[in-house]
N, C-alpha and C. Protein backbone atom coordinates (compact mmCIF):
# COMPACT_ATOMS: atom_id res chain seq x y z
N UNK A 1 43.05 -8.59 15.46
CA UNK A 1 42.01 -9.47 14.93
C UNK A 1 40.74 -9.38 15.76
N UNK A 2 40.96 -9.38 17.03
CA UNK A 2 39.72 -9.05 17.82
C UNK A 2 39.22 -7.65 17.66
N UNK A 3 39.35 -6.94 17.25
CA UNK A 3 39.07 -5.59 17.15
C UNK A 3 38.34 -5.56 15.86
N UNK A 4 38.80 -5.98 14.96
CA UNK A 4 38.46 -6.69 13.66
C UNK A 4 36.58 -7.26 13.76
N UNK A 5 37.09 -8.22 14.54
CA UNK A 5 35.67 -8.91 14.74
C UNK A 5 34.65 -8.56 15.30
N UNK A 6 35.02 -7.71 16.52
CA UNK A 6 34.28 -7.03 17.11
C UNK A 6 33.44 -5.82 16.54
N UNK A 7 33.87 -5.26 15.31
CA UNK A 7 33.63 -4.08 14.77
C UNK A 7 32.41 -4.93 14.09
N UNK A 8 32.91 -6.04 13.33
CA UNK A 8 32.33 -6.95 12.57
C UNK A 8 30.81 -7.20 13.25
N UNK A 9 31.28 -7.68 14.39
CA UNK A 9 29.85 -8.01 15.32
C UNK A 9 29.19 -6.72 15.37
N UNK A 10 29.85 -5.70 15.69
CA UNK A 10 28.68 -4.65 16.15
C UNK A 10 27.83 -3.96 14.77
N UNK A 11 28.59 -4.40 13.90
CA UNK A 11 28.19 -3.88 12.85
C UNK A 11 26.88 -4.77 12.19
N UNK A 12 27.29 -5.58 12.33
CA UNK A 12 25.89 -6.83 12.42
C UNK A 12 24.71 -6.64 13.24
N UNK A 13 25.04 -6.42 13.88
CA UNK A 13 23.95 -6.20 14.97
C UNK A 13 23.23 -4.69 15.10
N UNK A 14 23.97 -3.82 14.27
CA UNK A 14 23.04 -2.36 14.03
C UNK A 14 22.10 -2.53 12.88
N UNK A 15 22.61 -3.21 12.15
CA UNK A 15 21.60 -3.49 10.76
C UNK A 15 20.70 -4.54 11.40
N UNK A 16 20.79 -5.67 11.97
CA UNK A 16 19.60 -6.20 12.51
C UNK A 16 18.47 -5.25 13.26
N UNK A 17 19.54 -4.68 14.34
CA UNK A 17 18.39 -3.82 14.79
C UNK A 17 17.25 -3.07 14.87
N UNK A 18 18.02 -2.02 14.14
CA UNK A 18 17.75 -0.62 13.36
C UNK A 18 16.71 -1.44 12.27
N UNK A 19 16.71 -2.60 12.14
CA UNK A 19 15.53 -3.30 10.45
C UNK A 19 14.14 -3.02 11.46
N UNK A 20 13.92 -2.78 12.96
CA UNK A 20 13.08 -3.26 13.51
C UNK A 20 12.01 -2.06 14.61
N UNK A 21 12.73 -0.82 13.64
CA UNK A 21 12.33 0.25 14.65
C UNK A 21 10.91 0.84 13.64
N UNK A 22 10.03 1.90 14.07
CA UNK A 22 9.03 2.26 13.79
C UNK A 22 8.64 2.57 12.57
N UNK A 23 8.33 2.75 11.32
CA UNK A 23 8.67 4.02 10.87
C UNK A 23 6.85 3.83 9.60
N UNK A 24 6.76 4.99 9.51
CA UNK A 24 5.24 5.73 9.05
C UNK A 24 5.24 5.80 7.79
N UNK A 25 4.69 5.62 7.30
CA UNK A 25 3.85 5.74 5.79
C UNK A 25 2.58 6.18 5.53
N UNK A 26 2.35 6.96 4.44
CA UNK A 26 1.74 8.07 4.36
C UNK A 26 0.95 7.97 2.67
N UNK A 27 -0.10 7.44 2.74
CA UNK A 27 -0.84 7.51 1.09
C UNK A 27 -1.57 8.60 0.74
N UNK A 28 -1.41 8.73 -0.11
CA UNK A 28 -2.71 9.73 -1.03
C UNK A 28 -2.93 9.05 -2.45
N UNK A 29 -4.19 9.08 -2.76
CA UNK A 29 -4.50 8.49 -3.81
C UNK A 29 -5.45 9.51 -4.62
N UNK A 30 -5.88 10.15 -5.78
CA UNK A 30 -6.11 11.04 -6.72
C UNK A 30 -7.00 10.16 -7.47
N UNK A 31 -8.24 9.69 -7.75
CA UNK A 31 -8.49 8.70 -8.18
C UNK A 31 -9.77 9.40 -9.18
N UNK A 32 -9.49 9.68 -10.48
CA UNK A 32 -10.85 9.75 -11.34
C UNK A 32 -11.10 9.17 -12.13
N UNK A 33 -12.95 9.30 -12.37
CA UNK A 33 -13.53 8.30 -13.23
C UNK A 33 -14.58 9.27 -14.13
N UNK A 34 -14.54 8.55 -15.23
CA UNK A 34 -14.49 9.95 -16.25
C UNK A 34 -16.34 9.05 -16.84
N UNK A 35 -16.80 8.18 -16.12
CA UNK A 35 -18.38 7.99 -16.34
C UNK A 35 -19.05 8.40 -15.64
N UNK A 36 -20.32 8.84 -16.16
CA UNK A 36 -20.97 9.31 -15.06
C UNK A 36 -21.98 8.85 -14.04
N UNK A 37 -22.20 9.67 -12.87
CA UNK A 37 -22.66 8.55 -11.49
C UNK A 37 -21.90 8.16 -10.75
N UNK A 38 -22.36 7.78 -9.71
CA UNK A 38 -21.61 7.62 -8.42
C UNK A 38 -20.62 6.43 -8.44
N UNK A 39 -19.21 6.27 -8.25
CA UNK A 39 -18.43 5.07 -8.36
C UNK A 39 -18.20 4.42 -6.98
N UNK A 40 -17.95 3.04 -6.82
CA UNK A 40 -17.26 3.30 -5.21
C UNK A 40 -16.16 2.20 -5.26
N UNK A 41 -15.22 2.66 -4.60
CA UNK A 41 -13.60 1.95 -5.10
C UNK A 41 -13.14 1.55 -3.34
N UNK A 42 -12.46 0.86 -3.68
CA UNK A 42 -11.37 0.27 -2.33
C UNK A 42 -10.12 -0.13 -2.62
N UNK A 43 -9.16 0.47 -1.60
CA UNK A 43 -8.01 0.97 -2.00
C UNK A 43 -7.23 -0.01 -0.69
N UNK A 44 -6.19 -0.90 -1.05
CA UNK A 44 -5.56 -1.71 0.06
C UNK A 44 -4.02 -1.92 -0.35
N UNK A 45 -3.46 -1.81 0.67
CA UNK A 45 -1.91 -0.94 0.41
C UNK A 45 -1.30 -2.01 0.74
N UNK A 46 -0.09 -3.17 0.11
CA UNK A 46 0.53 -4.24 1.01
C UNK A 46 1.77 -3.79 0.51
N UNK A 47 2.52 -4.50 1.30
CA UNK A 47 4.01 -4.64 1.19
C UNK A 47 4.87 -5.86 0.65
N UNK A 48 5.32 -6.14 -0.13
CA UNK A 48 5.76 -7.42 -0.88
C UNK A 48 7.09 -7.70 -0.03
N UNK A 49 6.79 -9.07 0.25
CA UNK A 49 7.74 -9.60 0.87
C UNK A 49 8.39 -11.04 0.15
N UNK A 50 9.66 -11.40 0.06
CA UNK A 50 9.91 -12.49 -0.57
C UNK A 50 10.09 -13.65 -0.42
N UNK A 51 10.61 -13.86 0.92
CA UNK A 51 10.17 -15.42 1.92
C UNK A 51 8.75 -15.27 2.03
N UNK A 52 8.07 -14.08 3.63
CA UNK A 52 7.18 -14.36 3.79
C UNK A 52 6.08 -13.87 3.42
N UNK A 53 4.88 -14.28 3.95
CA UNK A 53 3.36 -13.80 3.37
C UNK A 53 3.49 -12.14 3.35
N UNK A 54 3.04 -11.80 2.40
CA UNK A 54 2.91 -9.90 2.16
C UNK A 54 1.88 -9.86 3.23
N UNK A 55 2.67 -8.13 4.00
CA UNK A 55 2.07 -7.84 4.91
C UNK A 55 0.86 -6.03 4.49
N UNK A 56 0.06 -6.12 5.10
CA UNK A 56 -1.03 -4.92 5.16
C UNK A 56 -0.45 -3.99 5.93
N UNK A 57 -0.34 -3.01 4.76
CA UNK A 57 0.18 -1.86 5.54
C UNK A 57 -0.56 -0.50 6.43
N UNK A 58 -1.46 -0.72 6.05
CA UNK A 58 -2.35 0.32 6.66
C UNK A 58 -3.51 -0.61 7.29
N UNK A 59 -4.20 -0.24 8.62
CA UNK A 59 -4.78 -1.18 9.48
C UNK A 59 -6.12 -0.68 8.94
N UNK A 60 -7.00 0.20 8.02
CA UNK A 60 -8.22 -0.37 7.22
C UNK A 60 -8.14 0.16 6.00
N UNK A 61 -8.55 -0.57 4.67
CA UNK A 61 -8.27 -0.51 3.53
C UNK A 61 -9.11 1.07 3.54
N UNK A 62 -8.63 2.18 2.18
CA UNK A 62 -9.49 2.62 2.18
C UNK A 62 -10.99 2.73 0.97
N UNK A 63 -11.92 3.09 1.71
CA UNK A 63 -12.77 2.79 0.62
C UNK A 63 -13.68 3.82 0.48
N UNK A 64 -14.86 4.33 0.12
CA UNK A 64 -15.31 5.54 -0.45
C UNK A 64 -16.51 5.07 -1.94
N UNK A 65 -17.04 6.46 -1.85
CA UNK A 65 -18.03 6.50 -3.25
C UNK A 65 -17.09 8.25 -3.66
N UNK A 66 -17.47 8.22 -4.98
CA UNK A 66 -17.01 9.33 -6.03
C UNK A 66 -17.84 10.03 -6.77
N UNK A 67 -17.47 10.75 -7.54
CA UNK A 67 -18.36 11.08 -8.62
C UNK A 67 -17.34 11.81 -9.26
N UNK A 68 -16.97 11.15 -10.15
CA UNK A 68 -15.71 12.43 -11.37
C UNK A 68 -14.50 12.76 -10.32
N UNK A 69 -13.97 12.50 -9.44
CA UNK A 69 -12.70 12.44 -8.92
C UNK A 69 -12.86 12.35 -7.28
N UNK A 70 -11.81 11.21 -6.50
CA UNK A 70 -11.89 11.43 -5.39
C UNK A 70 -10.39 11.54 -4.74
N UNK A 71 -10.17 12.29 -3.64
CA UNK A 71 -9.17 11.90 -3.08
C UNK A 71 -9.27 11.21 -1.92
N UNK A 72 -8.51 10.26 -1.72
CA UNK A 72 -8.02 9.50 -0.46
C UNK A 72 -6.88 9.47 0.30
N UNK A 73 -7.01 9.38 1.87
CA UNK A 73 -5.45 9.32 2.43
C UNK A 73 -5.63 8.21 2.84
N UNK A 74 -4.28 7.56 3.23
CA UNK A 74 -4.17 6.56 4.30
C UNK A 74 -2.97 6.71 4.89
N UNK A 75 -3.29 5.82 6.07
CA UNK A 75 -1.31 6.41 6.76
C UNK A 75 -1.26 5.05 7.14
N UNK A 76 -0.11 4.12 7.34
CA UNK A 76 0.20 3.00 7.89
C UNK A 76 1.48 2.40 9.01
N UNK A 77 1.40 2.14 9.41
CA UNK A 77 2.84 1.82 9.98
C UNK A 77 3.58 0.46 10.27
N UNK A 78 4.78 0.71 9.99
CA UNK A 78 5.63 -0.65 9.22
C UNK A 78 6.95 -0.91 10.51
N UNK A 79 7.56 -1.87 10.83
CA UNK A 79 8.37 -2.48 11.69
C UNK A 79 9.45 -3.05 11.43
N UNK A 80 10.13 -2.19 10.38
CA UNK A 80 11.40 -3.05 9.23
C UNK A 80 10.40 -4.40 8.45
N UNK A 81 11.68 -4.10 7.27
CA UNK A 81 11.09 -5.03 6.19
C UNK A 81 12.27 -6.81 6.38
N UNK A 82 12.16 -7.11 7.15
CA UNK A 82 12.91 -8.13 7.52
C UNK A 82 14.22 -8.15 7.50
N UNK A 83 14.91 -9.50 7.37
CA UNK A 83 16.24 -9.34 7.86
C UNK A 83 17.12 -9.06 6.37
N UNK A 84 17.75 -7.63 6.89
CA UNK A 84 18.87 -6.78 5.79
C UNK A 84 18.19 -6.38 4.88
N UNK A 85 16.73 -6.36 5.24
CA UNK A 85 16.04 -5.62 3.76
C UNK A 85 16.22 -4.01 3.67
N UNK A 86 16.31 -3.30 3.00
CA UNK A 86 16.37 -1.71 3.38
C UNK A 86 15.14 -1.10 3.04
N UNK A 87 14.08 -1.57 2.11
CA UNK A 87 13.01 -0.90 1.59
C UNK A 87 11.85 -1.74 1.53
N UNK A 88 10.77 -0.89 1.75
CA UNK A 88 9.57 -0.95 1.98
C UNK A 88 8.85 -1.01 0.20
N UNK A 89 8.58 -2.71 -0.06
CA UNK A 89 8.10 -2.86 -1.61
C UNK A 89 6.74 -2.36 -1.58
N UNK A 90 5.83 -1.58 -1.65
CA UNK A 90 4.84 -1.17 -1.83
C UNK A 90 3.81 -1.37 -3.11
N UNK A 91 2.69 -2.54 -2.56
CA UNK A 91 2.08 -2.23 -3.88
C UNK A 91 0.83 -2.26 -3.40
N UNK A 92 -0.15 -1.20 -4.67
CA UNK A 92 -1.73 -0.77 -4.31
C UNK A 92 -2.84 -2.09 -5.03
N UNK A 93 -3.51 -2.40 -4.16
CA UNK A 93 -4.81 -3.22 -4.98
C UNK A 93 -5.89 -2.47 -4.68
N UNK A 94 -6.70 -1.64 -5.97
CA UNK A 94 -7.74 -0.91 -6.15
C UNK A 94 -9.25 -1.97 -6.93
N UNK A 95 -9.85 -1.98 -6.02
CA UNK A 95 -11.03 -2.23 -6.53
C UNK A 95 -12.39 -1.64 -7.00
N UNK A 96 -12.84 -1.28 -7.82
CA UNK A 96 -14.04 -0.16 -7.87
C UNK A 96 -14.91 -0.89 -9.60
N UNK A 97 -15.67 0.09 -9.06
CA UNK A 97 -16.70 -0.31 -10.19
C UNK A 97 -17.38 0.70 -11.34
N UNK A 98 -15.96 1.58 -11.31
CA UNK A 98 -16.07 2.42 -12.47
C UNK A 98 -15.84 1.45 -14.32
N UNK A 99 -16.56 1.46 -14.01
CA UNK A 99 -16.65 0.53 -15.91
C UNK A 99 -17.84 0.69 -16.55
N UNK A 100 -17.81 0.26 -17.72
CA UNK A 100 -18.38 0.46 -18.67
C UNK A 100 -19.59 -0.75 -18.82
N UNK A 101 -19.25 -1.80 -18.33
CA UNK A 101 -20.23 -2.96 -17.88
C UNK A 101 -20.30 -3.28 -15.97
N UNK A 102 -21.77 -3.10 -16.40
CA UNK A 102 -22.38 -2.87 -14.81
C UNK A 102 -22.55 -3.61 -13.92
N UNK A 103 -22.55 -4.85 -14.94
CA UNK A 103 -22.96 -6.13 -13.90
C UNK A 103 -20.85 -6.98 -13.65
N UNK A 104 -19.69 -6.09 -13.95
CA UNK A 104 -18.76 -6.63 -13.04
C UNK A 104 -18.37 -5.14 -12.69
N UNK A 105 -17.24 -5.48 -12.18
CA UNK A 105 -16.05 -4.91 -11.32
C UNK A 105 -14.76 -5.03 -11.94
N UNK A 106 -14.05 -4.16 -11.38
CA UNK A 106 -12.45 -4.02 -12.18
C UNK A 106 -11.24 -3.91 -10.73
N UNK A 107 -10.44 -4.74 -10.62
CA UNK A 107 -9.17 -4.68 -9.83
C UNK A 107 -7.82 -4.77 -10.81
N UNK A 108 -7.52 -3.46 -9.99
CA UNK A 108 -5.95 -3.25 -10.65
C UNK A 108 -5.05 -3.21 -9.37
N UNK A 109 -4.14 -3.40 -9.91
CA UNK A 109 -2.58 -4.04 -9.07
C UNK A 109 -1.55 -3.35 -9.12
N UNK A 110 -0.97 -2.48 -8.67
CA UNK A 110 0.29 -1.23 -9.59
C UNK A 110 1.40 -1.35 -7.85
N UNK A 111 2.95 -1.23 -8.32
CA UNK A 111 3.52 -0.85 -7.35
C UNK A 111 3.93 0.68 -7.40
N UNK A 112 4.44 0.97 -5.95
CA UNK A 112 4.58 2.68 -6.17
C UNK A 112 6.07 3.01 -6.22
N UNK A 113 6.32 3.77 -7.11
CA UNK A 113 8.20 4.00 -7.21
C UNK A 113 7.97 5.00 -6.79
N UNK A 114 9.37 5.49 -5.80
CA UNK A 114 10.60 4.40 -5.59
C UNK A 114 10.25 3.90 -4.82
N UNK A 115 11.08 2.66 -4.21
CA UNK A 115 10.13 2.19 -2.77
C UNK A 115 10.96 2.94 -1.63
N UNK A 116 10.18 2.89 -0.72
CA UNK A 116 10.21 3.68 0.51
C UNK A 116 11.53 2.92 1.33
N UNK A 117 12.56 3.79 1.63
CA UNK A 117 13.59 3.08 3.12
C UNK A 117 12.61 2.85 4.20
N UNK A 118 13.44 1.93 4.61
CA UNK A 118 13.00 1.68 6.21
C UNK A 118 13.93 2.58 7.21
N UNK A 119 14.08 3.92 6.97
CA UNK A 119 14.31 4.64 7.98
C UNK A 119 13.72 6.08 7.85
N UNK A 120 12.63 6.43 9.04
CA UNK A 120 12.00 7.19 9.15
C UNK A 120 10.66 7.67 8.34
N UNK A 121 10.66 6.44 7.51
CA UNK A 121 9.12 6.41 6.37
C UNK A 121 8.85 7.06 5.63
N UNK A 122 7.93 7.52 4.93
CA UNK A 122 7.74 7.63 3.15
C UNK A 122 6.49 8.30 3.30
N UNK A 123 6.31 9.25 2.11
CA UNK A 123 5.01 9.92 1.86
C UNK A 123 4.82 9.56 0.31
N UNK A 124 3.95 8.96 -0.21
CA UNK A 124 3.75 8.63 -1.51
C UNK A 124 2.14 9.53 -1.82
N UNK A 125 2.29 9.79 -3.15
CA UNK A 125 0.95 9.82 -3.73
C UNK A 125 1.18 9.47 -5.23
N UNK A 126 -0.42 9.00 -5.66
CA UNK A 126 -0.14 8.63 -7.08
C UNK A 126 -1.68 9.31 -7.63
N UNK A 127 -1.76 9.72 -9.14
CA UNK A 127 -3.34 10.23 -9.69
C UNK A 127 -3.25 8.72 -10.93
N UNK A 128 -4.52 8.67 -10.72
CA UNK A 128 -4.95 7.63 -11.67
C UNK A 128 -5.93 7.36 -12.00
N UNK A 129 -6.34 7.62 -13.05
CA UNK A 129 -7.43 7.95 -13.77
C UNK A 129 -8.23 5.60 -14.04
N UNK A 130 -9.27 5.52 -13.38
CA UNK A 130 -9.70 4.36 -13.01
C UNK A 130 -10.69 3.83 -14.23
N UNK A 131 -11.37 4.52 -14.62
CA UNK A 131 -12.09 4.16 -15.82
C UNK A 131 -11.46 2.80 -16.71
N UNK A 132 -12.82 2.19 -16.44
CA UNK A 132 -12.40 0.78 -17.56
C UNK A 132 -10.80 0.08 -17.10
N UNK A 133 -10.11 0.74 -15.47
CA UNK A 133 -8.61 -0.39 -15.49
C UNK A 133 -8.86 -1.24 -14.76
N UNK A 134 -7.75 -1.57 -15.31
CA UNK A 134 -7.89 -3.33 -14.56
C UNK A 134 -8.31 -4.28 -14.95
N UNK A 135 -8.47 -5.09 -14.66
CA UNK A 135 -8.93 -6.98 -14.93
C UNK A 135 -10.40 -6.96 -14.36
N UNK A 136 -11.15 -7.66 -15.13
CA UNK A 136 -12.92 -7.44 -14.67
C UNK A 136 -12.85 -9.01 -13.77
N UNK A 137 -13.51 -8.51 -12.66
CA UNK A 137 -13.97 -9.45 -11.52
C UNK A 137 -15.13 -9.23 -11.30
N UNK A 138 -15.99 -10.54 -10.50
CA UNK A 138 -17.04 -11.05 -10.54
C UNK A 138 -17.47 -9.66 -9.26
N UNK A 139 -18.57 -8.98 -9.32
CA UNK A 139 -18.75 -8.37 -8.34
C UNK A 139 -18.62 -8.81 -6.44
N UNK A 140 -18.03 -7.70 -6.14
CA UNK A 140 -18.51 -7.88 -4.74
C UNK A 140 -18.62 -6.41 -3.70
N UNK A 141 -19.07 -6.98 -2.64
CA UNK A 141 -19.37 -6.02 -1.55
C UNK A 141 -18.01 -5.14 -1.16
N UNK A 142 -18.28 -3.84 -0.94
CA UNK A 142 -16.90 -3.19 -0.23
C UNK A 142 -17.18 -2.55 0.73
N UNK A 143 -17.36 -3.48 1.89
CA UNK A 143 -17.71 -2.94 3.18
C UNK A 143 -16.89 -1.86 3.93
N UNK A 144 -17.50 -0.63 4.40
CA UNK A 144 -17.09 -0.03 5.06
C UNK A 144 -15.95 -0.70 6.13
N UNK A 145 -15.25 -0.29 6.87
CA UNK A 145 -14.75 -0.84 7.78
C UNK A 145 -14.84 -0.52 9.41
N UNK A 146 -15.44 -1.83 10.04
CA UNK A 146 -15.64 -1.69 11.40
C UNK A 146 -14.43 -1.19 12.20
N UNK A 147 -14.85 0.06 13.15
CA UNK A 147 -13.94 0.81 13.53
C UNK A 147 -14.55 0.10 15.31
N UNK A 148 -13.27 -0.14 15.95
CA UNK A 148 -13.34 -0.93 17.25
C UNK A 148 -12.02 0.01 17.91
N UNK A 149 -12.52 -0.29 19.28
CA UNK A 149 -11.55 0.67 20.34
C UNK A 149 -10.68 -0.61 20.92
């Protein structure tokens, strides 16, 4: 019975562990807009969590101007997805102002299949053609992001 339990314990305690070690993630995003003129989009990568607050996976969103297709990378890094979770829920919020009416903006919301394990991390890419998607929002600024040492 002690042998039993003990297996029990250690076995508990590798899955806690192991939830808490490094592991890398890797975006590419394919993004065209089929109007013409310069577009400029922002791209912010979170992780869905179900107790707590969704966490940012990549430490600056990415953002950019276009013209008829851009690509983007981002890379992020993640610290297990809490306790006994095995996968990394991944979802993209794209903002840009490829549309057809000038005076808003369009944010779309998409998750990325499959989701990524939490062991040893994930390379995703997705193409998605941006024109007119998404839900129209009130304009705003998409600031570059301050890069600090």
């Amino acid at each position: 019975m002690v042998k039993f339990t003990t297996a029990i314990f250690l076995y508990f305690i590798s899955l806690v562990t192991c939830q808490y070690q490094r592991d890398f993630l890797v975006f590419t995003a394919h993004l065209t807009c089929k109007l013409p003129g310069i577009f400029r989009y922002q791209i912010q990568y979170m992780e869905d969590d179900t107790i707590f607050p969704h966490d940012r996976v990549t430490r600056f969103d990415s953002v950019g101007n276009g013209i008829g297709e851009v690509i983007s990378n981002n890379f992020g890094v993640m610290y297990g997805d809490g306790f006994l979770d095995r996968n990394y829920e991944i979802y993209v919020i794209i903002l840009h102002n490829c549309t057809k009416n000038s005076k808003m903006m369009r944010e779309y919301q998409f998750y990325i299949d499959p989701p990524c394990e939490t062991t040893g991390g994930c390379k995703r890419q997705f193409n998605l053609d941006i024109t007119d998607l998404g839900e129209e929002v009130t304009p705003r600024v998409i600031h570059y992001p301050s890069y600090s040492v």
